[in-house]
PDB file of N, CA and C in Angstrom:
ATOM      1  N   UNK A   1      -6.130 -44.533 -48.593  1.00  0.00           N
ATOM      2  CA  UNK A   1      -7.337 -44.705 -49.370  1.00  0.00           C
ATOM      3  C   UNK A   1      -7.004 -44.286 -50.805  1.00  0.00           C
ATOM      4  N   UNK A   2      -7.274 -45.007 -51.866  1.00  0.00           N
ATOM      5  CA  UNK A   2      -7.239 -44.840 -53.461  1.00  0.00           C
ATOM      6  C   UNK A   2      -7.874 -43.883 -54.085  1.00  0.00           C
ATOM      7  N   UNK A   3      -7.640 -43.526 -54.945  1.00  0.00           N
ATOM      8  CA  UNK A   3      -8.762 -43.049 -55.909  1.00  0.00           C
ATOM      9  C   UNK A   3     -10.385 -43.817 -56.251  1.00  0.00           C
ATOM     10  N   UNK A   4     -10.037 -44.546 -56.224  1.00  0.00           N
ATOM     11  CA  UNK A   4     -11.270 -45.234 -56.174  1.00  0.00           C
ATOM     12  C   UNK A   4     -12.134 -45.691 -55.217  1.00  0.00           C
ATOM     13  N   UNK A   5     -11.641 -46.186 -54.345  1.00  0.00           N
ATOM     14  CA  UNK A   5     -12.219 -45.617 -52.641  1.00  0.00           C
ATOM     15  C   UNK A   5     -12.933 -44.550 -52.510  1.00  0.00           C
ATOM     16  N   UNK A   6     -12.128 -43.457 -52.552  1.00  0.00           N
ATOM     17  CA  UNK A   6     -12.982 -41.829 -52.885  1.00  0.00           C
ATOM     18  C   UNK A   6     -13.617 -41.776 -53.738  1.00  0.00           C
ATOM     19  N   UNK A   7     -13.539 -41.857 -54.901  1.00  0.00           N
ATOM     20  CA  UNK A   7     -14.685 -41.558 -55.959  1.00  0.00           C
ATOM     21  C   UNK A   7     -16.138 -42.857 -55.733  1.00  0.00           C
ATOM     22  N   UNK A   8     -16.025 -44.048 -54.745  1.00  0.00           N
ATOM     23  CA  UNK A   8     -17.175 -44.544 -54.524  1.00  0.00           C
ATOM     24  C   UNK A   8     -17.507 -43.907 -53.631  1.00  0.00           C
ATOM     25  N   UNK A   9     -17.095 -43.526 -52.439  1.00  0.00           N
ATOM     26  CA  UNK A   9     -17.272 -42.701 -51.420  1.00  0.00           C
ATOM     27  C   UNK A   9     -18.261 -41.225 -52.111  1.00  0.00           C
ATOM     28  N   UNK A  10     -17.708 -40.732 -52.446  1.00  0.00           N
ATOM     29  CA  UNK A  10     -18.568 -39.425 -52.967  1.00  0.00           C
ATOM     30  C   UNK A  10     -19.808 -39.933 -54.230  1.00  0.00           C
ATOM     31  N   UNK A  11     -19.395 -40.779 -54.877  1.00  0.00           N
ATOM     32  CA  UNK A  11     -20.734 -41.338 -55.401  1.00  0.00           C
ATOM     33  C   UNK A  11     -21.642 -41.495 -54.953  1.00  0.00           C
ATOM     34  N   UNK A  12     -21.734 -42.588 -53.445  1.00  0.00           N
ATOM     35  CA  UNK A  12     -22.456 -43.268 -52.889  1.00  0.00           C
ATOM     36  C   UNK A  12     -22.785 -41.900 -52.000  1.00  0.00           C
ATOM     37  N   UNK A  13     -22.518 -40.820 -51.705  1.00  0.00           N
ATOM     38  CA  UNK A  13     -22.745 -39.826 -51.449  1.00  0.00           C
ATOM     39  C   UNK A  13     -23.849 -38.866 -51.976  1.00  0.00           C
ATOM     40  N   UNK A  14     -23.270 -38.602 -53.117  1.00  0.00           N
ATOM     41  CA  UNK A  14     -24.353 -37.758 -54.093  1.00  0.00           C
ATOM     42  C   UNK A  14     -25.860 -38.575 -54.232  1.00  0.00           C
ATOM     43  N   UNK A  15     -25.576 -40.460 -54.572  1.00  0.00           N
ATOM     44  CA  UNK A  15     -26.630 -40.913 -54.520  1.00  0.00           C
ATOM     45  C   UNK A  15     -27.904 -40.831 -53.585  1.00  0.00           C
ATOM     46  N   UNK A  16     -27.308 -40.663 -52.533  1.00  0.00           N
ATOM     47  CA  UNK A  16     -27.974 -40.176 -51.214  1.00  0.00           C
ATOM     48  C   UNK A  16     -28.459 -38.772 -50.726  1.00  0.00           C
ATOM     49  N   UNK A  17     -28.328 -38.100 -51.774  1.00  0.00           N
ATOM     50  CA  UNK A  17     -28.765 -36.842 -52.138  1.00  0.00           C
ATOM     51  C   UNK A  17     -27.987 -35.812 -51.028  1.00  0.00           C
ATOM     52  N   UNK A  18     -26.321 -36.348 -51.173  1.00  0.00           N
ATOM     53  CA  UNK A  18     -25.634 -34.808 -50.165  1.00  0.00           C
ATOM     54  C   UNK A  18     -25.060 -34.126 -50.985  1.00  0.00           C
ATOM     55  N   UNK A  19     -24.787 -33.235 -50.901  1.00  0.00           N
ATOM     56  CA  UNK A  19     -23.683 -31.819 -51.731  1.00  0.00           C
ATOM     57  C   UNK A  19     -22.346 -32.457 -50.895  1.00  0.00           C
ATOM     58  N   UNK A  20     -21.131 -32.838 -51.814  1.00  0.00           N
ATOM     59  CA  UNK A  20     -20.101 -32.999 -51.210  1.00  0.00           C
ATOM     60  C   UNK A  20     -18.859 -32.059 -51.670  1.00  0.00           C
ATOM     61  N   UNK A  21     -18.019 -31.542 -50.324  1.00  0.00           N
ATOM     62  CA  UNK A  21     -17.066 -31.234 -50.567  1.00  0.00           C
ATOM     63  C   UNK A  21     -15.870 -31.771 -50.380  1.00  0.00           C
ATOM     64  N   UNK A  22     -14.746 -31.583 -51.163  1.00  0.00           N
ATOM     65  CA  UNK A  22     -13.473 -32.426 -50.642  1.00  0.00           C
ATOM     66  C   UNK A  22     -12.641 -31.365 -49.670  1.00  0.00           C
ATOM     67  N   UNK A  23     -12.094 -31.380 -48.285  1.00  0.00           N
ATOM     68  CA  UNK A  23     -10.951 -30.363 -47.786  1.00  0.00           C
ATOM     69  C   UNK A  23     -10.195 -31.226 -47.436  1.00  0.00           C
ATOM     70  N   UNK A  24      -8.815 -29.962 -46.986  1.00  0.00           N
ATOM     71  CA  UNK A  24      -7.428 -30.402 -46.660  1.00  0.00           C
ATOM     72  C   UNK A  24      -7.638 -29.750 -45.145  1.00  0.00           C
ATOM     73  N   UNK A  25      -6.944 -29.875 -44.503  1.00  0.00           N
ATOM     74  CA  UNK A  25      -6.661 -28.879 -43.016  1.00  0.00           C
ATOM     75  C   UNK A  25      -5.154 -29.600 -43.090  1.00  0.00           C
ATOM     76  N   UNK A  26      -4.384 -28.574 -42.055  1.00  0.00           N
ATOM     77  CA  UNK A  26      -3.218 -28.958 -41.735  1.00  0.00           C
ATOM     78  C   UNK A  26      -3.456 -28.994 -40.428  1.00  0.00           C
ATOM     79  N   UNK A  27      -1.804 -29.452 -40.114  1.00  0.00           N
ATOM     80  CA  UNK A  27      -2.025 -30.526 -38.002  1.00  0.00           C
ATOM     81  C   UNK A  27      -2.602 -29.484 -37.328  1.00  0.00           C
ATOM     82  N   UNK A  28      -3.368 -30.147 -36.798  1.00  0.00           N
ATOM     83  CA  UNK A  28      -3.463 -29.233 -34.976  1.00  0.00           C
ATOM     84  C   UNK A  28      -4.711 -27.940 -35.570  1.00  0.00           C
ATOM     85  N   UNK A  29      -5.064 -28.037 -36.762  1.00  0.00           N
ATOM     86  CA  UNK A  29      -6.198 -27.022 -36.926  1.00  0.00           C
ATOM     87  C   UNK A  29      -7.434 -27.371 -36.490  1.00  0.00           C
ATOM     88  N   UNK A  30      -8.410 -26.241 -35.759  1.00  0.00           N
ATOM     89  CA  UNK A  30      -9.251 -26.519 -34.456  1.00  0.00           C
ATOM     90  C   UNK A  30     -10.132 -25.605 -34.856  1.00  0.00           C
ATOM     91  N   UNK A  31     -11.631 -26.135 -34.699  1.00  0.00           N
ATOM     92  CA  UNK A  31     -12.813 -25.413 -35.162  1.00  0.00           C
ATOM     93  C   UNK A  31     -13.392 -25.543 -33.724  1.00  0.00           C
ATOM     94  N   UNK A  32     -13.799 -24.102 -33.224  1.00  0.00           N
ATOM     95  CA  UNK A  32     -14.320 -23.901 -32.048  1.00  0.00           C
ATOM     96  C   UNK A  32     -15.819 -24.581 -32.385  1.00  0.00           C
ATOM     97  N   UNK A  33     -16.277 -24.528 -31.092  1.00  0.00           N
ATOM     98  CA  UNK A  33     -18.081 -24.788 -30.916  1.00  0.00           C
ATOM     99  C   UNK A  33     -18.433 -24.045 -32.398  1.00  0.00           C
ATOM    100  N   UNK A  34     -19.559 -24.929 -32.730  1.00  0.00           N
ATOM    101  CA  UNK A  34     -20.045 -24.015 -33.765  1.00  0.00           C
ATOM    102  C   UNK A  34     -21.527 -25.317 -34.095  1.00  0.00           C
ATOM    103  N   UNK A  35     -22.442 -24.691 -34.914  1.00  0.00           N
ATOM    104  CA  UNK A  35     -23.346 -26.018 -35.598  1.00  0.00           C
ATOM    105  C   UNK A  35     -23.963 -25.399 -36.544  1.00  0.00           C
ATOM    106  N   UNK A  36     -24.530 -26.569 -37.403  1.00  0.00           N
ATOM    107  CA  UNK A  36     -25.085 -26.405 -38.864  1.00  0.00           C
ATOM    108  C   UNK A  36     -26.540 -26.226 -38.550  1.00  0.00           C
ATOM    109  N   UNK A  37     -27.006 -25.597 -39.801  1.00  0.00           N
ATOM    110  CA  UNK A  37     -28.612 -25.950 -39.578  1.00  0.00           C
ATOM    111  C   UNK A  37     -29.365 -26.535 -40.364  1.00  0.00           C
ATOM    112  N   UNK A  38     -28.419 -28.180 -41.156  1.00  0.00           N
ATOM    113  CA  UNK A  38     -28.396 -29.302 -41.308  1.00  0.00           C
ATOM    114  C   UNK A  38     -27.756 -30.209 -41.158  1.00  0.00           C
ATOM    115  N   UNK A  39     -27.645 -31.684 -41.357  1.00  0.00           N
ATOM    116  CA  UNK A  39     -27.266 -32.784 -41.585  1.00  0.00           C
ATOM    117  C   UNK A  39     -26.214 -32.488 -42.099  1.00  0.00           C
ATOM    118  N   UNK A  40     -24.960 -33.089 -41.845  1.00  0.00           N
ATOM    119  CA  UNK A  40     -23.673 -33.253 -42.315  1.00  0.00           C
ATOM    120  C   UNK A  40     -23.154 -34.299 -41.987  1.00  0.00           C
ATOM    121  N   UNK A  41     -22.054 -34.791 -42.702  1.00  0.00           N
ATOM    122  CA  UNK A  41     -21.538 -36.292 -42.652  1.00  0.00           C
ATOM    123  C   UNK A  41     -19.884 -35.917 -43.229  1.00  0.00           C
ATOM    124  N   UNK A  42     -19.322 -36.358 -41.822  1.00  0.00           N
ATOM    125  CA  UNK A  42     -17.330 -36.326 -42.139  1.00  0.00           C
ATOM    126  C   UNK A  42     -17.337 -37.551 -42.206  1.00  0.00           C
ATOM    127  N   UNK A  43     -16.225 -37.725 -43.659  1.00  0.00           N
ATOM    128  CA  UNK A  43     -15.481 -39.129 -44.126  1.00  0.00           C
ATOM    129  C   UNK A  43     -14.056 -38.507 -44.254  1.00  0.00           C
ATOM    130  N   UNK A  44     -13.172 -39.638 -43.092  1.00  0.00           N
ATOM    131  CA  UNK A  44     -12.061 -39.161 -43.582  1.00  0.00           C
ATOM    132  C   UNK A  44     -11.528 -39.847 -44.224  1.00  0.00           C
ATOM    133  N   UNK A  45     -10.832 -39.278 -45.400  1.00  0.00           N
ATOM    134  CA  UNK A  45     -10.007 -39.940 -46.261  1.00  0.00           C
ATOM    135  C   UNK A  45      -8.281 -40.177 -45.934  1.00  0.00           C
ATOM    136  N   UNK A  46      -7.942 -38.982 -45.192  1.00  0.00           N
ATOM    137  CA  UNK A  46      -6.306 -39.622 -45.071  1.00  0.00           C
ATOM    138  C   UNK A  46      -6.242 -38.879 -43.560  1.00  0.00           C
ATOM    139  N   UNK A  47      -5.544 -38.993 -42.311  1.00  0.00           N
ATOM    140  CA  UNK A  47      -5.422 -38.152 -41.262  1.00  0.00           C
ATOM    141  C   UNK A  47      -6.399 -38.533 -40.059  1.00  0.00           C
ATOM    142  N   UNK A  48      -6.849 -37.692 -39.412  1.00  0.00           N
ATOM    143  CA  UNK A  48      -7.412 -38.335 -37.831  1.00  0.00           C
ATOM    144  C   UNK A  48      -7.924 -36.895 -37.810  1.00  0.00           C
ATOM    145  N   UNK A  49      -9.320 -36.717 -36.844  1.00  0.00           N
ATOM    146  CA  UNK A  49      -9.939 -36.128 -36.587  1.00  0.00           C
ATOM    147  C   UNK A  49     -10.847 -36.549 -35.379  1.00  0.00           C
ATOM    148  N   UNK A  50     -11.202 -35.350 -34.208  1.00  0.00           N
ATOM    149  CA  UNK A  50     -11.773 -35.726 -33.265  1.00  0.00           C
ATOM    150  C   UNK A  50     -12.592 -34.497 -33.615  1.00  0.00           C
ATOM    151  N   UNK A  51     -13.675 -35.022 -33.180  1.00  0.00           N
ATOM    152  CA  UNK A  51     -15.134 -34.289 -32.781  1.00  0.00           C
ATOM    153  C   UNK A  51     -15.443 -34.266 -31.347  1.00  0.00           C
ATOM    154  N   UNK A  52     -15.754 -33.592 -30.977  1.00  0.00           N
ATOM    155  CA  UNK A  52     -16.268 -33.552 -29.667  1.00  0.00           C
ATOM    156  C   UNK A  52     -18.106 -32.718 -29.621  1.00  0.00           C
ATOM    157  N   UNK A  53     -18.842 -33.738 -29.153  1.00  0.00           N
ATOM    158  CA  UNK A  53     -20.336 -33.560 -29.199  1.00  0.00           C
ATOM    159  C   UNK A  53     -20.617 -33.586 -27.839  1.00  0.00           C
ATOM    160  N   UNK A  54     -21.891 -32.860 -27.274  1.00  0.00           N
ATOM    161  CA  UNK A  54     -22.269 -32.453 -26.311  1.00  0.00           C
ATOM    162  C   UNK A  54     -22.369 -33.589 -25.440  1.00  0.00           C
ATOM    163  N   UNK A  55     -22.542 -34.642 -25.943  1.00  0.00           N
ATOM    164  CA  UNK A  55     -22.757 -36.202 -24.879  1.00  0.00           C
ATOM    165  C   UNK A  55     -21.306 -37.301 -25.206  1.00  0.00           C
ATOM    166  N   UNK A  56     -20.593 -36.657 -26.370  1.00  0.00           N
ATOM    167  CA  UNK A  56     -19.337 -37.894 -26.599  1.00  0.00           C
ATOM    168  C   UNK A  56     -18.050 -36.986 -26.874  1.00  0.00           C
ATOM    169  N   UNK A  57     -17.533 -37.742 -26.989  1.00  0.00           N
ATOM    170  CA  UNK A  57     -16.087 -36.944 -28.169  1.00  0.00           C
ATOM    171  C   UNK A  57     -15.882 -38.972 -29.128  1.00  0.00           C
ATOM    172  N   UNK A  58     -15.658 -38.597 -30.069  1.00  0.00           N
ATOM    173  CA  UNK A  58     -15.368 -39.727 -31.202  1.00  0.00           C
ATOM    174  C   UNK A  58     -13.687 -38.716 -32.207  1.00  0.00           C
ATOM    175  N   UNK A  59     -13.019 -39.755 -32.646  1.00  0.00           N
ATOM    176  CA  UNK A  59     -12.334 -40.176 -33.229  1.00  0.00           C
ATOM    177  C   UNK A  59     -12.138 -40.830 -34.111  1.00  0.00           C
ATOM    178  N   UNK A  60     -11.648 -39.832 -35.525  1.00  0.00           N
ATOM    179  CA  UNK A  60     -11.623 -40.715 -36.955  1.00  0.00           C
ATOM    180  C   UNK A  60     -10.417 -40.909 -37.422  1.00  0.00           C
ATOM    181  N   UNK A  61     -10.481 -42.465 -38.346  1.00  0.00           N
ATOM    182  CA  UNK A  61      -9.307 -42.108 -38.427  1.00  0.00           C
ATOM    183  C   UNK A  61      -9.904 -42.427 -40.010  1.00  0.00           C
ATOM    184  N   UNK A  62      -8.601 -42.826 -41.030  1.00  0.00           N
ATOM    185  CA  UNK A  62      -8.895 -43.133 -42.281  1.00  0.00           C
ATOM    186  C   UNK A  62      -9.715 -43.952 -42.651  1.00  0.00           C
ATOM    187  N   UNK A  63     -10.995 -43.869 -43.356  1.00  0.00           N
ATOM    188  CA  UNK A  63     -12.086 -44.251 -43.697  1.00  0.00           C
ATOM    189  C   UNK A  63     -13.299 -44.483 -42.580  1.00  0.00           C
ATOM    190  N   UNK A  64     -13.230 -43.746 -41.407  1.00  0.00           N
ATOM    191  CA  UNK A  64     -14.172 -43.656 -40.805  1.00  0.00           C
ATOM    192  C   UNK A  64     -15.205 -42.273 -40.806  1.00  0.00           C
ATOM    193  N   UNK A  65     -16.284 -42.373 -40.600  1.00  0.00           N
ATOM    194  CA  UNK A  65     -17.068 -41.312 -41.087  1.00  0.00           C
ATOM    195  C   UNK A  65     -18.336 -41.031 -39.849  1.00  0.00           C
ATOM    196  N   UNK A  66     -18.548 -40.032 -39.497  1.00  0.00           N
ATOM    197  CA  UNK A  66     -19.817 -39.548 -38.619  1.00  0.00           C
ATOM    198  C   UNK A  66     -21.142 -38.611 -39.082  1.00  0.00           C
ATOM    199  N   UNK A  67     -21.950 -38.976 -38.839  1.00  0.00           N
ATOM    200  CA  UNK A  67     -23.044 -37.917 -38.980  1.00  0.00           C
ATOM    201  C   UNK A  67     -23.558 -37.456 -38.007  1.00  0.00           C
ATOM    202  N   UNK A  68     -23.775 -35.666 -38.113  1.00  0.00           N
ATOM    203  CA  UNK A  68     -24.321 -35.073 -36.979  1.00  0.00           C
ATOM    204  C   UNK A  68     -25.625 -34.300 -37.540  1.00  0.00           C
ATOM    205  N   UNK A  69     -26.320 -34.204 -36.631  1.00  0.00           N
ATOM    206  CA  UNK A  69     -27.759 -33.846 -36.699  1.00  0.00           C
ATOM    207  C   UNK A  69     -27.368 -31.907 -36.969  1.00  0.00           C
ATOM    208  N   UNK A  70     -28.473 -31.694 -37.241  1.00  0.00           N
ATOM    209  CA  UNK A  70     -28.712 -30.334 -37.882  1.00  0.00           C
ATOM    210  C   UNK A  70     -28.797 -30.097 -36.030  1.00  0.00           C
ATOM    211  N   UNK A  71     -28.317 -28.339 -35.834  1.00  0.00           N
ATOM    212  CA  UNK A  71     -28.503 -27.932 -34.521  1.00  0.00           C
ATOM    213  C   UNK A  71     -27.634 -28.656 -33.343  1.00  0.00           C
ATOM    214  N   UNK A  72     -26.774 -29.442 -33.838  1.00  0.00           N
ATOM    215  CA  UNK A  72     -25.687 -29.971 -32.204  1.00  0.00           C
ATOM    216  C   UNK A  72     -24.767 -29.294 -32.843  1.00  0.00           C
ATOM    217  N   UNK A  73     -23.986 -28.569 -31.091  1.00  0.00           N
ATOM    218  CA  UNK A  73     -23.203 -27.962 -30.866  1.00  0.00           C
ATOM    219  C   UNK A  73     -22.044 -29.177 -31.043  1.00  0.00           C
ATOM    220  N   UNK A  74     -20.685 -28.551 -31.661  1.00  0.00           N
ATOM    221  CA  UNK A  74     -20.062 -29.579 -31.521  1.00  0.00           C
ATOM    222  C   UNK A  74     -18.140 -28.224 -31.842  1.00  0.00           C
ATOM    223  N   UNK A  75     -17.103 -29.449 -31.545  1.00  0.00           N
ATOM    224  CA  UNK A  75     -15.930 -29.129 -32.390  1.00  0.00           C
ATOM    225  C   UNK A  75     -15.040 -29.836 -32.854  1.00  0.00           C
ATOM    226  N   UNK A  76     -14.075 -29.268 -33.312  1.00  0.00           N
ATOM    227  CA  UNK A  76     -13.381 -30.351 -34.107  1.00  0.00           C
ATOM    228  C   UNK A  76     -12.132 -29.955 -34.397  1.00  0.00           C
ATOM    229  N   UNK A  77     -11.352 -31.031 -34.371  1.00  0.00           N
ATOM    230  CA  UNK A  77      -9.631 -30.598 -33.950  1.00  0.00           C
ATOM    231  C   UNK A  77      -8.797 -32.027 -35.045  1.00  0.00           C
ATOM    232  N   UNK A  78      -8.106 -31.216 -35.718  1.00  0.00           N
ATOM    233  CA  UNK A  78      -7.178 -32.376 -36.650  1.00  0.00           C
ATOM    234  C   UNK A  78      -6.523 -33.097 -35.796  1.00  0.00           C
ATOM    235  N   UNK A  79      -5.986 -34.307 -35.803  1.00  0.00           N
ATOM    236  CA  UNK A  79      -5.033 -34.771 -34.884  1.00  0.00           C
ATOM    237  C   UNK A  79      -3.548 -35.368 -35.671  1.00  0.00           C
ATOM    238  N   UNK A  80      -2.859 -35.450 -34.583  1.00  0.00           N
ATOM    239  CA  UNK A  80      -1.402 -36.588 -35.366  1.00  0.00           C
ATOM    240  C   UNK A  80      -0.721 -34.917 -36.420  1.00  0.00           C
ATOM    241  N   UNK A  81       0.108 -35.586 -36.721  1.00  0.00           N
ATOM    242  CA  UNK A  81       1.191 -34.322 -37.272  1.00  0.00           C
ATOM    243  C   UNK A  81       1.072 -34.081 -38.929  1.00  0.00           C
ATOM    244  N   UNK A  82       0.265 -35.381 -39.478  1.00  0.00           N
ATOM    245  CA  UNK A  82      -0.422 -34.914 -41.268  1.00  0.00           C
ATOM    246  C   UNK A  82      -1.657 -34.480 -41.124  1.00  0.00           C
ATOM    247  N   UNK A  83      -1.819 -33.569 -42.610  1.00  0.00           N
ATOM    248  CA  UNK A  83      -2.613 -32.793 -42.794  1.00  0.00           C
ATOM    249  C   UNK A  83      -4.197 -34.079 -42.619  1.00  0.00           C
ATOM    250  N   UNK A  84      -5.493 -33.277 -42.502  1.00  0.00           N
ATOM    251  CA  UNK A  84      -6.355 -33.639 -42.547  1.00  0.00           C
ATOM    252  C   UNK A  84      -7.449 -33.970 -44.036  1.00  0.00           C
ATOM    253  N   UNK A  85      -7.374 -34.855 -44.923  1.00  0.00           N
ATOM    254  CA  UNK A  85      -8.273 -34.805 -45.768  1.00  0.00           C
ATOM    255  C   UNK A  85      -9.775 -35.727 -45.524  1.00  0.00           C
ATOM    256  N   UNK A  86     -10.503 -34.645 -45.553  1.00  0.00           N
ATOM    257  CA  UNK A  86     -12.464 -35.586 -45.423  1.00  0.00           C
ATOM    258  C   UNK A  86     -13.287 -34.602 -46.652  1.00  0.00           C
ATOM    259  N   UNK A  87     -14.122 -35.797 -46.763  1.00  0.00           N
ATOM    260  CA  UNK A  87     -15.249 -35.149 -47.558  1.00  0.00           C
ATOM    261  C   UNK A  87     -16.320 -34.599 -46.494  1.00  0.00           C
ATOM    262  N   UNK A  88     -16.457 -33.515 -46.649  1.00  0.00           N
ATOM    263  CA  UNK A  88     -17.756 -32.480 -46.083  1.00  0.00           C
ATOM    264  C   UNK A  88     -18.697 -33.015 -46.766  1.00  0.00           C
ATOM    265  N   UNK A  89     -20.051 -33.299 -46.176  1.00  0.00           N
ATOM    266  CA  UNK A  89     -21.191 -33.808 -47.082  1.00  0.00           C
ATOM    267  C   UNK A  89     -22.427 -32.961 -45.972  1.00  0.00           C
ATOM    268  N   UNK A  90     -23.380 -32.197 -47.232  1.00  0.00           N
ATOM    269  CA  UNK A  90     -24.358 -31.952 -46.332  1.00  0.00           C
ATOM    270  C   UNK A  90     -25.499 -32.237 -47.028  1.00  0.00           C
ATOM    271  N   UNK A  91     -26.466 -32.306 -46.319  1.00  0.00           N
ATOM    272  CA  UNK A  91     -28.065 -32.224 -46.922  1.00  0.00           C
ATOM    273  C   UNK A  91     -28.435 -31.185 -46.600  1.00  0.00           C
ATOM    274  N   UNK A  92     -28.513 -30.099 -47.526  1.00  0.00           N
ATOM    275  CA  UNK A  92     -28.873 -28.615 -47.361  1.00  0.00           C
ATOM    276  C   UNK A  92     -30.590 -28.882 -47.745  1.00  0.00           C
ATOM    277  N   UNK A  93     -31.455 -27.922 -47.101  1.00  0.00           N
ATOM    278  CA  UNK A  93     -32.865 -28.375 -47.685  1.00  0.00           C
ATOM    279  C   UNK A  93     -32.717 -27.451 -48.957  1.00  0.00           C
ATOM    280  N   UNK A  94     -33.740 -28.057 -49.699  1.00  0.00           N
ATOM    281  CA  UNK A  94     -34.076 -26.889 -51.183  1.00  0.00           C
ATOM    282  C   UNK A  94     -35.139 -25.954 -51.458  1.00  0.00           C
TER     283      UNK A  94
END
């Protein structure tokens, strides 16, 4: 994915009123159960990522993106042997 890919990506982001962050993770890094107490949306930009949600497990790879509801339990595990880059996007209330 380009520079420009990403910077529409996080545009079309902000337009939609989320706070975005950009991260890195490296291979095989694993976020136990855990949940927000909002709306969040993973876009990955370079790498693979699995989620696992109380009714699925899904799989991202470059330029695929999920949204999870405020309050689901969920986790999440880098996959493949490069690092992980996604934009974190949330709708925090104000």
């Amino acid at each position: 994915m380009d520079g420009d890919q990403i910077a529409q990506i996080k545009n079309e982001l902000k337009e939609q009123g989320y706070t975005i962050y950009v991260y890195s993770y490296p291979p095989a890094m694993y976020f136990p159960e855990h949940k927000h107490e909002y709306p969040k949306l993973h876009v990955v930009l370079s790498g693979s990522l699995k989620i696992t949600l109380p009714d699925r497990e899904v799989i991202l790879n470059e330029g695929e993106r999920i949204e999870i509801d405020a309050d689901i339990p969920h986790t999440a595990e880098v996959l493949g042997e490069t690092p992980l880059i996604c934009v974190d996007a949330a709708k925090r209330p104000k």
